[in-house]
C-alpha atoms as a PDB file:
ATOM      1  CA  UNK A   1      25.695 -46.019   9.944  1.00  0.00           C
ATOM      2  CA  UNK A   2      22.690 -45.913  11.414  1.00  0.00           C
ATOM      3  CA  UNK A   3      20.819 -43.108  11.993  1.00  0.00           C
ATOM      4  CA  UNK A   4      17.941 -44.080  14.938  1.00  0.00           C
ATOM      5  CA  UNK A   5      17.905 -42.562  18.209  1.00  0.00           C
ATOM      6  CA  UNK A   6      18.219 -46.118  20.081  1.00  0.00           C
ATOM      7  CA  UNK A   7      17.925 -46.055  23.960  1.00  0.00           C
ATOM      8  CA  UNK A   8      20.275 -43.011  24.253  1.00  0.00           C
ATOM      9  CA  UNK A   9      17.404 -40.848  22.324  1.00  0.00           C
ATOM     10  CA  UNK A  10      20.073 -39.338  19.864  1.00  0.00           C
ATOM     11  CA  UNK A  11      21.858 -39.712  16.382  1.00  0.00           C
ATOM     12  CA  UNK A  12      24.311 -37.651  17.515  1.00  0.00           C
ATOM     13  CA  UNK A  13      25.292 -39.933  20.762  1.00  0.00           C
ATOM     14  CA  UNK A  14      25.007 -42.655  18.757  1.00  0.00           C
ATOM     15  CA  UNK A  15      27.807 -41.393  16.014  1.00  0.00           C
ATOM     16  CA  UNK A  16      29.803 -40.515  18.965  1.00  0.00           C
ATOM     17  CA  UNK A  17      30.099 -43.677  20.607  1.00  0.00           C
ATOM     18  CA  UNK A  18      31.669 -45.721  17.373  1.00  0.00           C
ATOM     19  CA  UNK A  19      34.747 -46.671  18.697  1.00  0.00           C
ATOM     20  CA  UNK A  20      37.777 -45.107  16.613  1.00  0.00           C
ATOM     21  CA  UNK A  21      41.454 -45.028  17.488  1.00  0.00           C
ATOM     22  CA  UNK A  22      42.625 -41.343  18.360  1.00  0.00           C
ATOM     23  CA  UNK A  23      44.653 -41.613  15.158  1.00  0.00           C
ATOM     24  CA  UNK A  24      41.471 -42.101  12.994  1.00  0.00           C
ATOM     25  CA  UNK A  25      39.645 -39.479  14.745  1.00  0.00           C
ATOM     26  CA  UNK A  26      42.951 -37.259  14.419  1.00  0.00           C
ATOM     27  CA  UNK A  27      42.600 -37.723  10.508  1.00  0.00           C
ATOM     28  CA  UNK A  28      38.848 -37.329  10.445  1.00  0.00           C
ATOM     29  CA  UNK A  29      38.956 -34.133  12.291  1.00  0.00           C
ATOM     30  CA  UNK A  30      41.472 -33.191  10.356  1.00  0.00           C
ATOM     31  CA  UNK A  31      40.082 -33.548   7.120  1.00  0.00           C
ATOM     32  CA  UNK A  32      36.566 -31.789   8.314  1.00  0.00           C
ATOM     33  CA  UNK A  33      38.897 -28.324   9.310  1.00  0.00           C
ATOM     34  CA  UNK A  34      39.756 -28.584   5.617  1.00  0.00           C
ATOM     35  CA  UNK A  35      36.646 -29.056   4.308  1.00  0.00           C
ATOM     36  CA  UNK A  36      35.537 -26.020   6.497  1.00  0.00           C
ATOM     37  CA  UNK A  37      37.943 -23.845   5.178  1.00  0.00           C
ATOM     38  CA  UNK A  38      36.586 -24.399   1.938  1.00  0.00           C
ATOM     39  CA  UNK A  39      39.394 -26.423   0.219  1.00  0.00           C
ATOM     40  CA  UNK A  40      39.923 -30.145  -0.494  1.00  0.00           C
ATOM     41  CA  UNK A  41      41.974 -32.326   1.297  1.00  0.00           C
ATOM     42  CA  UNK A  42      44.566 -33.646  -0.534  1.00  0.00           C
ATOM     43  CA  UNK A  43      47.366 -36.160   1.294  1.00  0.00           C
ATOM     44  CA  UNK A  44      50.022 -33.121   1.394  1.00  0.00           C
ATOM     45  CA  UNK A  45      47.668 -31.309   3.251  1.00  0.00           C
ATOM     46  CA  UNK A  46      46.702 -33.996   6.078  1.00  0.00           C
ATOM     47  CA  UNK A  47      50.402 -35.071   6.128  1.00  0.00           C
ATOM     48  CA  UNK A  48      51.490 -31.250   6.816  1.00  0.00           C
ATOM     49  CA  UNK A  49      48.512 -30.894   9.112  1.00  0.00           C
ATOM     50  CA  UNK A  50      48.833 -34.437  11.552  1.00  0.00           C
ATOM     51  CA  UNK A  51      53.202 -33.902  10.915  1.00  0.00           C
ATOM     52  CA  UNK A  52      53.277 -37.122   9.441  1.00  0.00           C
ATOM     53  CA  UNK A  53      55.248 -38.631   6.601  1.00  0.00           C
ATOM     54  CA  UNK A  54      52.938 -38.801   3.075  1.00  0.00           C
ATOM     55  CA  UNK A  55      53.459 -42.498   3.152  1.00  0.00           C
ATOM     56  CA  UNK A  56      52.038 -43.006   6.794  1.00  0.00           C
ATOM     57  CA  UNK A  57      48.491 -40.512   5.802  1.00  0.00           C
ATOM     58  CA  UNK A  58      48.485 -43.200   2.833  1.00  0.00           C
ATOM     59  CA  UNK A  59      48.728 -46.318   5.350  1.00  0.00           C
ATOM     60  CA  UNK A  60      46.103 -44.482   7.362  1.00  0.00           C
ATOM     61  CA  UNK A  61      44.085 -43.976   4.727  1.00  0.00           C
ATOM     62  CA  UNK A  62      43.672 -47.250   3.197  1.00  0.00           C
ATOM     63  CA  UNK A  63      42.348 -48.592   6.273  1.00  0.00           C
ATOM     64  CA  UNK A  64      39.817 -45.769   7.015  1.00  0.00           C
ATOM     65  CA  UNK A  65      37.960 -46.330   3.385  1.00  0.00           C
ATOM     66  CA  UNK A  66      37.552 -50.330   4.135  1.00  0.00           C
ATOM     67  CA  UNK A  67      35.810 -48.707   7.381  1.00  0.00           C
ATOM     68  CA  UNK A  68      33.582 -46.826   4.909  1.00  0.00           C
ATOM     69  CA  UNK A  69      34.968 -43.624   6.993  1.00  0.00           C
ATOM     70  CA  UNK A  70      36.418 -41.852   3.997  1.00  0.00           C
ATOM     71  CA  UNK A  71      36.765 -42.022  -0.174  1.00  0.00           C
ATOM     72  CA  UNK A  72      39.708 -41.310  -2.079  1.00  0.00           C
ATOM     73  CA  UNK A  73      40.619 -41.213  -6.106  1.00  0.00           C
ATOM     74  CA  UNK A  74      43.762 -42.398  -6.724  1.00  0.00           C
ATOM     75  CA  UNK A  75      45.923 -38.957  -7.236  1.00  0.00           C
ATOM     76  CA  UNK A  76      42.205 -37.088  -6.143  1.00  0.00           C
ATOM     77  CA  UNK A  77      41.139 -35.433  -3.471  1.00  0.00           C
ATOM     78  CA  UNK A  78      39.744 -36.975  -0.145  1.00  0.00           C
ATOM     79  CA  UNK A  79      36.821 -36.921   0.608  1.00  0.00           C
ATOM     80  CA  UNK A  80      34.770 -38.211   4.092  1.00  0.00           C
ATOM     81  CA  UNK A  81      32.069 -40.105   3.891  1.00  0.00           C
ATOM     82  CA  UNK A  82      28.844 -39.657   5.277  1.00  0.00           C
ATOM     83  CA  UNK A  83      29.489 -41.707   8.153  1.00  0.00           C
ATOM     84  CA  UNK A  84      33.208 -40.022   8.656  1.00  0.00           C
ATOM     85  CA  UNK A  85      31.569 -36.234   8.227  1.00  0.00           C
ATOM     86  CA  UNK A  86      29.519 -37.512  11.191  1.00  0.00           C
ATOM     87  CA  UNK A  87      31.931 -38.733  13.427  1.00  0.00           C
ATOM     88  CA  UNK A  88      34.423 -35.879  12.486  1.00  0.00           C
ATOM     89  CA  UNK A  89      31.605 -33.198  13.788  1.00  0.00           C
ATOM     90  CA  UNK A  90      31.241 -35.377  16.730  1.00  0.00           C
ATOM     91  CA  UNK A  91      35.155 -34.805  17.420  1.00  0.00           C
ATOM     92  CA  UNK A  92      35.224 -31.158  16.132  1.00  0.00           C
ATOM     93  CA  UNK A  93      32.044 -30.393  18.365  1.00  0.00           C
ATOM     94  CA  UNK A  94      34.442 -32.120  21.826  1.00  0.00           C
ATOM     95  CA  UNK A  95      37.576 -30.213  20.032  1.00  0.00           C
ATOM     96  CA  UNK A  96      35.877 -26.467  20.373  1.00  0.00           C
ATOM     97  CA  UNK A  97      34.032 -27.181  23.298  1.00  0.00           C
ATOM     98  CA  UNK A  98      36.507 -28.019  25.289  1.00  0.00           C
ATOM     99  CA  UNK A  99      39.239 -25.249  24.065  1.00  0.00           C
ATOM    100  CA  UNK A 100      36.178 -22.683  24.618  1.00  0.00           C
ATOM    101  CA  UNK A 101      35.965 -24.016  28.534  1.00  0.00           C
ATOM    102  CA  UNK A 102      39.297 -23.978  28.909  1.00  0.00           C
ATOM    103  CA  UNK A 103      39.990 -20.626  27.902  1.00  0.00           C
ATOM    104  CA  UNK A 104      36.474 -18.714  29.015  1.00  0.00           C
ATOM    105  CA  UNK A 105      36.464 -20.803  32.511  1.00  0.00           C
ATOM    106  CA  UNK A 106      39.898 -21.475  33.611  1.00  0.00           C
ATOM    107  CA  UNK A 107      41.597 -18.717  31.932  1.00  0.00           C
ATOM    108  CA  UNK A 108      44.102 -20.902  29.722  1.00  0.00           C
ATOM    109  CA  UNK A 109      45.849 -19.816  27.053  1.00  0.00           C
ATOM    110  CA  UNK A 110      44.544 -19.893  23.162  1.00  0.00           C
ATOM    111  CA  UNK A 111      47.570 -22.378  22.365  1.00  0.00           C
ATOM    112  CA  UNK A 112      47.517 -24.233  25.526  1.00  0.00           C
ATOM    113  CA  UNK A 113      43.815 -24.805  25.106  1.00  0.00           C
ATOM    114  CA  UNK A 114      44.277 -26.134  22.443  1.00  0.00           C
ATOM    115  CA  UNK A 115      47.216 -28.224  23.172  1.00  0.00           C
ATOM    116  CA  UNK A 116      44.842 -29.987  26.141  1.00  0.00           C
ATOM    117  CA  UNK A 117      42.012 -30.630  24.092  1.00  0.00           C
ATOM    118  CA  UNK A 118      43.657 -32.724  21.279  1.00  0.00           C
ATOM    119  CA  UNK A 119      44.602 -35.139  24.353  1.00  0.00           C
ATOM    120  CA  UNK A 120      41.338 -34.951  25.946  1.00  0.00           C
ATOM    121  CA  UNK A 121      38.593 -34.947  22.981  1.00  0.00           C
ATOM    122  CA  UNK A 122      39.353 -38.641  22.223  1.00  0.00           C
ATOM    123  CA  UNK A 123      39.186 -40.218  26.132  1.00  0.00           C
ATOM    124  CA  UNK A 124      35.742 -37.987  26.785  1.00  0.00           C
ATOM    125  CA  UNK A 125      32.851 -39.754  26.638  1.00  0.00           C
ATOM    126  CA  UNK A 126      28.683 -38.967  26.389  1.00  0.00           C
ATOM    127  CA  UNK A 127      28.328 -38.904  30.303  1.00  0.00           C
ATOM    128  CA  UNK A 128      31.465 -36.692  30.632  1.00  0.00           C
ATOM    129  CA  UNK A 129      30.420 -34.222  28.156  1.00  0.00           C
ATOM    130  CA  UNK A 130      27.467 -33.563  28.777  1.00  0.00           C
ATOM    131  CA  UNK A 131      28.019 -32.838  32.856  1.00  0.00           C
ATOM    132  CA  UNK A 132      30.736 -30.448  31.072  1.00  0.00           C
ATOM    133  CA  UNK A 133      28.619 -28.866  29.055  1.00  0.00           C
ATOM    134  CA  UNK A 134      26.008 -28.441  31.613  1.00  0.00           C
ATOM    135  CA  UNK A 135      28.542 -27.141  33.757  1.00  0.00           C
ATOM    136  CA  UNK A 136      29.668 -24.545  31.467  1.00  0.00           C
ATOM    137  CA  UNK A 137      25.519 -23.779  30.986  1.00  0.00           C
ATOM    138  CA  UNK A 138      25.648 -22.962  34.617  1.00  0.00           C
ATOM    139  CA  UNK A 139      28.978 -20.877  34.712  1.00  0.00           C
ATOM    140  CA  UNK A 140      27.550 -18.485  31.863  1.00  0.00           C
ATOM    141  CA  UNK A 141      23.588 -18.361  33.580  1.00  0.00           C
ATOM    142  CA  UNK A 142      25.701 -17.488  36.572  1.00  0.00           C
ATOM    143  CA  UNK A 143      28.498 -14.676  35.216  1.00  0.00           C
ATOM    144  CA  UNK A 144      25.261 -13.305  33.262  1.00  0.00           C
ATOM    145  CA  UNK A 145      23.540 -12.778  36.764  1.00  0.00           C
ATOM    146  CA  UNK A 146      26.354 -11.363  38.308  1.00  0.00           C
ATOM    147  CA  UNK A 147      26.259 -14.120  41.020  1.00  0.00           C
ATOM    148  CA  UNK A 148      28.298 -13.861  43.954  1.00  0.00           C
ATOM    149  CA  UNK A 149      29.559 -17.175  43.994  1.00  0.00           C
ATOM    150  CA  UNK A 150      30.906 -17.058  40.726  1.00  0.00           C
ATOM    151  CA  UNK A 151      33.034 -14.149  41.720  1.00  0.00           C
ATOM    152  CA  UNK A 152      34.413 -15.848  44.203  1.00  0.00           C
ATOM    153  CA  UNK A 153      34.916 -18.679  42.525  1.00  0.00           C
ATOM    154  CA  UNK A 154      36.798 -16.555  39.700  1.00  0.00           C
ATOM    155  CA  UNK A 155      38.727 -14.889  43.016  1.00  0.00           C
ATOM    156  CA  UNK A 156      39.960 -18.680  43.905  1.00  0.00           C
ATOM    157  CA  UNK A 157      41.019 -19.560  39.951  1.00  0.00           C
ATOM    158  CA  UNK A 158      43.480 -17.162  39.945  1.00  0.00           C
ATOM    159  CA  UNK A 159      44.808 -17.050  42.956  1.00  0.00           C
ATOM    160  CA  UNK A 160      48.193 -19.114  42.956  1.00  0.00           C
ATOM    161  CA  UNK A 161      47.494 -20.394  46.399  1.00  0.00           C
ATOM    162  CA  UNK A 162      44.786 -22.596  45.790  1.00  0.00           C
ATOM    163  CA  UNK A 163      46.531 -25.590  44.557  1.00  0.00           C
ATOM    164  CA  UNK A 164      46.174 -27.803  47.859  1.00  0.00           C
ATOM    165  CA  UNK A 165      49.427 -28.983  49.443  1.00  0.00           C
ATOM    166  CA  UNK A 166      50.056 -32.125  51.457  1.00  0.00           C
ATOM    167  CA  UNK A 167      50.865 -31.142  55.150  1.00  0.00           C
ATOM    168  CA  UNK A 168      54.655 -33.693  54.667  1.00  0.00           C
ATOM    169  CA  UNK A 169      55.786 -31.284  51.980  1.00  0.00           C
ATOM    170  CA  UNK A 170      54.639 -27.847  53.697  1.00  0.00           C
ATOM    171  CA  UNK A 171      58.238 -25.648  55.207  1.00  0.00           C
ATOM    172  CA  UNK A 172      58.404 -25.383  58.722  1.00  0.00           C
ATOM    173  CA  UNK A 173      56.991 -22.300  60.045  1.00  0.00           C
ATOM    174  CA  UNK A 174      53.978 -22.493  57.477  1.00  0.00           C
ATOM    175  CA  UNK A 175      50.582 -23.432  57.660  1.00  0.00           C
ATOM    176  CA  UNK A 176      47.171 -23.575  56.122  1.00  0.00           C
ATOM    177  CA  UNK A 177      43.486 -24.583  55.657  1.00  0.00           C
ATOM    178  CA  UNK A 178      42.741 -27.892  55.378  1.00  0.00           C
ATOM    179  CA  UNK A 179      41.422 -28.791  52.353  1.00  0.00           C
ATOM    180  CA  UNK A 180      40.831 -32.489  51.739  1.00  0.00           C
ATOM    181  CA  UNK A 181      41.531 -35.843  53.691  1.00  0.00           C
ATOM    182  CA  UNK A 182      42.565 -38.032  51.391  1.00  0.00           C
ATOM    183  CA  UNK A 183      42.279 -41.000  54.286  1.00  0.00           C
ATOM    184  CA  UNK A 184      39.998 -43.581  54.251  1.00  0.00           C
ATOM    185  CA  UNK A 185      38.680 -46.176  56.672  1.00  0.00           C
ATOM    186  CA  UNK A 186      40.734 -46.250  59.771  1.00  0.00           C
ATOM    187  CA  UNK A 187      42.771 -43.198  59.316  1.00  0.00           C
ATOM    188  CA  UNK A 188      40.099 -41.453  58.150  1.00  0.00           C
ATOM    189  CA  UNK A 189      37.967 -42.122  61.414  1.00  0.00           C
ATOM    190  CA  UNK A 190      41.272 -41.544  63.451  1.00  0.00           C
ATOM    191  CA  UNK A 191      41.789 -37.791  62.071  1.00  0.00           C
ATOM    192  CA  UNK A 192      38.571 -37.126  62.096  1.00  0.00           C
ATOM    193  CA  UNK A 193      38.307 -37.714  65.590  1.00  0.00           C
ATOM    194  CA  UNK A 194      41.170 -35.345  66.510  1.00  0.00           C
ATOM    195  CA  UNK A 195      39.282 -32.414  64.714  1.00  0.00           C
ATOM    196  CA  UNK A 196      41.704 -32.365  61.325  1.00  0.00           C
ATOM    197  CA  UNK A 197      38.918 -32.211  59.071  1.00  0.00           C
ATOM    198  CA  UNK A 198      38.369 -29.627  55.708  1.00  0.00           C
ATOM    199  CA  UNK A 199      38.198 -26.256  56.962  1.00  0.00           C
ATOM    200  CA  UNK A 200      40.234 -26.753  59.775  1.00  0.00           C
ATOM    201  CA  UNK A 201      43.042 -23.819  60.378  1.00  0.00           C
ATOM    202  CA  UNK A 202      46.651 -25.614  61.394  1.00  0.00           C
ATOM    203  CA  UNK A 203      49.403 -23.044  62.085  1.00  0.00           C
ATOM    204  CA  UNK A 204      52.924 -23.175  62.742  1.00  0.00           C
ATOM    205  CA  UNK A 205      54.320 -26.662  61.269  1.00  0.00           C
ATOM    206  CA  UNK A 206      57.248 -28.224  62.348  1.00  0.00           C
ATOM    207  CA  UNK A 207      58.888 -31.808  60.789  1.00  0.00           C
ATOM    208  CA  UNK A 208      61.156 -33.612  62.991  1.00  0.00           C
ATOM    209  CA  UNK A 209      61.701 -37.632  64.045  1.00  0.00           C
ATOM    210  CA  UNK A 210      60.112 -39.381  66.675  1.00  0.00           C
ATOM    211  CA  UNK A 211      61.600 -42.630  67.263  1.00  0.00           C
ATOM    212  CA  UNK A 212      63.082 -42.506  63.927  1.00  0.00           C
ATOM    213  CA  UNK A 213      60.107 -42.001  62.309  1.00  0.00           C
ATOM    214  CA  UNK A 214      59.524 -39.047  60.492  1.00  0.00           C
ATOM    215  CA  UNK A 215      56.819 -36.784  62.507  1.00  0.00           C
ATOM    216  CA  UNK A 216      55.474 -33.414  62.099  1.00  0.00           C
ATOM    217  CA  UNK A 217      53.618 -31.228  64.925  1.00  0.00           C
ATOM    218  CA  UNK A 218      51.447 -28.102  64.333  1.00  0.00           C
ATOM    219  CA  UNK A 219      49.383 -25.789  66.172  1.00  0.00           C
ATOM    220  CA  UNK A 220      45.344 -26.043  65.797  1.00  0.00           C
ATOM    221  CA  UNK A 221      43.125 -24.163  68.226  1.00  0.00           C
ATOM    222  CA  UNK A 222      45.769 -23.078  70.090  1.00  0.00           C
ATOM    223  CA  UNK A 223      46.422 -27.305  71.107  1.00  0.00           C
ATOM    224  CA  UNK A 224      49.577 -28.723  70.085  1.00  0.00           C
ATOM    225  CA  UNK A 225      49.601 -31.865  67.921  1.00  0.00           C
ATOM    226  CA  UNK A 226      51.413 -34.619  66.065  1.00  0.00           C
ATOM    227  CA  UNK A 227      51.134 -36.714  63.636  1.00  0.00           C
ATOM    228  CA  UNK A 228      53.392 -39.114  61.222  1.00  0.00           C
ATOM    229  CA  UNK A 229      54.551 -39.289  57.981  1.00  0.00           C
ATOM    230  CA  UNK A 230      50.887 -41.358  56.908  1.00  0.00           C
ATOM    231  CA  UNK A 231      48.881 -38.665  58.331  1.00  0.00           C
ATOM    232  CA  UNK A 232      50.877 -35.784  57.119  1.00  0.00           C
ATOM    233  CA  UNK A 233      50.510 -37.882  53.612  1.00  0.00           C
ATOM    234  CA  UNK A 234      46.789 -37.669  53.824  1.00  0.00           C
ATOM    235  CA  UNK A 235      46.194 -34.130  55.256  1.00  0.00           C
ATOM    236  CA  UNK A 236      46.152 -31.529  52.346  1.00  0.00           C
ATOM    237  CA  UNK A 237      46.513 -28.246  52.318  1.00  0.00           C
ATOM    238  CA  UNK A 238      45.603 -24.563  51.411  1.00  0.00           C
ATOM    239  CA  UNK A 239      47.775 -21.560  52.223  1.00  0.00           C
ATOM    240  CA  UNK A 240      45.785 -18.476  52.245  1.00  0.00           C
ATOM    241  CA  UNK A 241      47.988 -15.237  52.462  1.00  0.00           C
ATOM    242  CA  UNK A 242      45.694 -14.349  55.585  1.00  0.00           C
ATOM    243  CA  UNK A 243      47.116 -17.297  57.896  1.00  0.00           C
ATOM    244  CA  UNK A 244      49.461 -16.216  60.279  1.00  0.00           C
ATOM    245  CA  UNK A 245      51.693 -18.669  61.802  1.00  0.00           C
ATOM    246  CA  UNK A 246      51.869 -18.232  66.040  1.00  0.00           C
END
C-alpha cells in the first residue's frame, strides 16, 4: 500500500478508493470492532459477528491474506494487516458517520441507522462523502446558531406530509402544493406554460375519463383545468394540512 498523497492530496482517499467487495470490507470492518473492543478476533467470533458458517469466514479468509489484507496462524488469532487496518478505518469512519447523520439529522432510529448504513458505507464514494460530511458541518454551524432555516427545515422532517405525491394517485376532493415536475422537454415546456410549476397551489382534484383516457381536472387560481394520465404522472405533490379544497 502506498502511502503518498497522489493527485487527490490524501492517504486517507487513497486507502479508500482500493476497490474491495462489500464482503471483504464486511470482514475487515468487522475484525477492526474487535480489535477496538480490546479482544482478538478469532474465526468464531467473525462467523458469529457477519452470521456466517465457520467454514465460509475460512473461505473468506484465505483469499483476503493472498490480498495482503489480513494474517492468520493456523488455530491463532487474526490479525489485519497494515494495509487491512487502513481500509477497515476507512469503512468504520463511512459506518459511524453515516449512522451519526442518520440519527442526529433525520431523526432515525439507533437500529435502523444502523441497518441503512451497512448497505450504504460500501456504494459511497470520496465525492459523496465528503458533500455529506460538509453537509452535516453546515447542519451543526446552523442548529448551533439557532438559524431559522434550520428550524424550519426540522418543522418539514417531521411532518408526515412532506413526502411529495404524484397528482394520478392523489383522492378526489384533495389537493396540494406542487412540489416538483418531473417532465422534461416537451411536457415540461407544455406545463410550464399553463402555470403548473413548484409552488403552485391546485385544489379540489377530480379523476375521471375523457375519451377513454384517463383524465384528472383541478382547481388552480380559481381556473378550472385538465390534464391526462402523463401529466398527472409528472406533477408531484405536497399536502399541507392548511390547503383547503373549494
Amino acid at each position: 500500500m502506498s502511502w503518498k498523497t497522489g493527485e487527490r492530496g490524501s492517504p486517507y482517499w487513497e486507502v479508500c478508493g482500493m476497490g474491495l467487495t462489500a464482503r471483504v470490507e464486511d470482514y475487515l470492518e468487522a475484525a477492526l470492532e474487535i480489535e477496538m473492543r480490546g479482544e482478538n478476533a478469532t474465526i468464531t467470533e467473525l462467523a458469529a459477528s457477519l452470521g456466517v458458517t465457520k467454514a465460509t469466514v475460512v473461505a473468506t479468509m484465505k483469499r483476503m491474506e493472498s490480498d495482503n489484507l489480513l494474517d492468520h496462524e493456523r488455530y491463532g488469532h487474526v490479525m489485519l494487516t497494515d494495509e487491512g487496518r487502513a481500509r477497515a478505518l476507512c469503512i468504520y469512519r463511512r459506518h459511524t458517520f453515516l449512522t451519526d447523520f442518520f440519527v442526529r439529522i433525520l431523526g432515525f432510529s439507533h437500529d435502523r441507522a444502523q441497518k441503512v448504513s451497512c448497505v450504504m458505507e460500501h456504494e459511497i464514494d470520496e465525492y459523496a462523502e465528503r458533500r455529506l460530511a460538509s453537509f452535516t458541518d453546515a447542519l451543526v454551524q446552523a442548529e448551533r446558531a439557532g438559524d431559522e432555516w434550520l428550524r424550519n427545515l426540522q418543522i418539514m422532517l417531521d411532518s408526515p406530509n412532506t413526502l411529495p405525491i404524484p397528482l394520478c394517485m392523489m383522492p378526489d376532493g384533495s389537493g396540494g402544493t406542487i412540489a416538483r415536475v418531473m417532465a422534461q422537454n416537451e411536457l415540461y415546456k407544455r406545463l410550464s406554460s399553463t402555470g403548473l410549476v413548484p409552488g403552485a397551489v391546485i385544489k379540489n382534484i377530480k379523476g375521471g375519463s375523457d375519451g377513454g383516457k384517463r383524465s384528472f381536472t383541478f382547481n388552480m387560481n380559481d381556473i378550472r383545468l385538465s390534464v391526462g394520465i402523463s401529466e398527472a404522472s409528472a406533477i408531484w405533490l405536497y399536502q399541507p394540512e392548511e390547503i383547503e379544497s373549494s
